[in-house]
Protein backbone atom coordinates (compact mmCIF):
# COMPACT_ATOMS: atom_id res chain seq x y z
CA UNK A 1 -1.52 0.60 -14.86
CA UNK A 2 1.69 2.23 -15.07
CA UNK A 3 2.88 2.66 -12.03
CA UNK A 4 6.09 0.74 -11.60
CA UNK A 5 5.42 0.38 -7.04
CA UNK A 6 2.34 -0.67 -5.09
CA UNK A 7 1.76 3.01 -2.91
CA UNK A 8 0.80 2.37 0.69
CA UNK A 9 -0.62 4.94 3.07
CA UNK A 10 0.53 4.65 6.98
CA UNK A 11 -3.10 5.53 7.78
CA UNK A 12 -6.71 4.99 6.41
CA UNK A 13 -7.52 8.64 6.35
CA UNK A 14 -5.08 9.10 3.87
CA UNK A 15 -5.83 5.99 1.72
CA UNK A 16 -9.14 7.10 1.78
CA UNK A 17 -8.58 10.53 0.08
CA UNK A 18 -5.49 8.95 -2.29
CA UNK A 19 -8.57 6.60 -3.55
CA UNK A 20 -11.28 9.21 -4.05
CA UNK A 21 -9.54 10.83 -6.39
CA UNK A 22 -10.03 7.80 -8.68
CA UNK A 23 -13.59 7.01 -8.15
CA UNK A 24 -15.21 5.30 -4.48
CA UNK A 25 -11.94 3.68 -2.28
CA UNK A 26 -11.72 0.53 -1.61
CA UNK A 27 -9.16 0.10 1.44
CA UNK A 28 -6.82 -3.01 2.03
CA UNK A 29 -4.79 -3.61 5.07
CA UNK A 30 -1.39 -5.38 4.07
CA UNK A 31 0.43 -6.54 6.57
CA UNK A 32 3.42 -4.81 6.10
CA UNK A 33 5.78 -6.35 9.19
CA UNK A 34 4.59 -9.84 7.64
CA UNK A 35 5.94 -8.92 4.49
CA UNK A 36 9.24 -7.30 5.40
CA UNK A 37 10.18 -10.42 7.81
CA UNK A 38 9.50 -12.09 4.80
CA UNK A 39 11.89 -10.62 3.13
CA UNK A 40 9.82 -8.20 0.96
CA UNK A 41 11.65 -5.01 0.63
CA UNK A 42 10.32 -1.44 1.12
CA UNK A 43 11.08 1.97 0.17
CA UNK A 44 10.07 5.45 1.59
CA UNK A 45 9.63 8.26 -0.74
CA UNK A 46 10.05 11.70 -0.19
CA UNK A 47 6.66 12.50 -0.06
CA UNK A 48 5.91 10.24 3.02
CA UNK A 49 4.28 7.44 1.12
CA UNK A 50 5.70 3.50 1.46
CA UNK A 51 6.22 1.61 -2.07
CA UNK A 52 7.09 -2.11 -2.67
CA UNK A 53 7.37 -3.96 -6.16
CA UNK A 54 4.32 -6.46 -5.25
CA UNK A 55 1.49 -7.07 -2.62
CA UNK A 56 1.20 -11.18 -2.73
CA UNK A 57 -2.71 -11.75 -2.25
CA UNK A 58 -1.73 -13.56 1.40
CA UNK A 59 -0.83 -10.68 2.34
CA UNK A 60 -3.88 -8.17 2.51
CA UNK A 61 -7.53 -7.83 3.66
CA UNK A 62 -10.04 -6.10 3.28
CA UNK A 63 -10.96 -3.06 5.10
């Protein structure tokens, strides 16, 4: 993919559309707080949607 940031939605409503528009969703929950105390850093676009370079796989579930 090209996207240079992993996109993360505050809410599942929203990840759920976000995803449809590229086939059936599958939703993770990342543990965000985890990851910033960390030391993971996060930005917040205008647009209202989080980004981060990486999502470590210790850091999600599935929905």
């Amino acid at each position: 993919m090209s996207r240079l940031y992993v996109h993360l939605s505050l809410d599942e409503e929203t990840a759920e559309q976000v995803g449809r528009r590229h086939g059936k969703p599958v939703l993770l929950r990342v543990d965000a707080g985890r990851m910033n105390a960390d030391g993971y850093v996060f930005y917040y676009s205008v647009n209202g949607v989080w980004l981060t370079e990486k999502v470590p796989v210790g850091y999600f579930s599935v929905k």
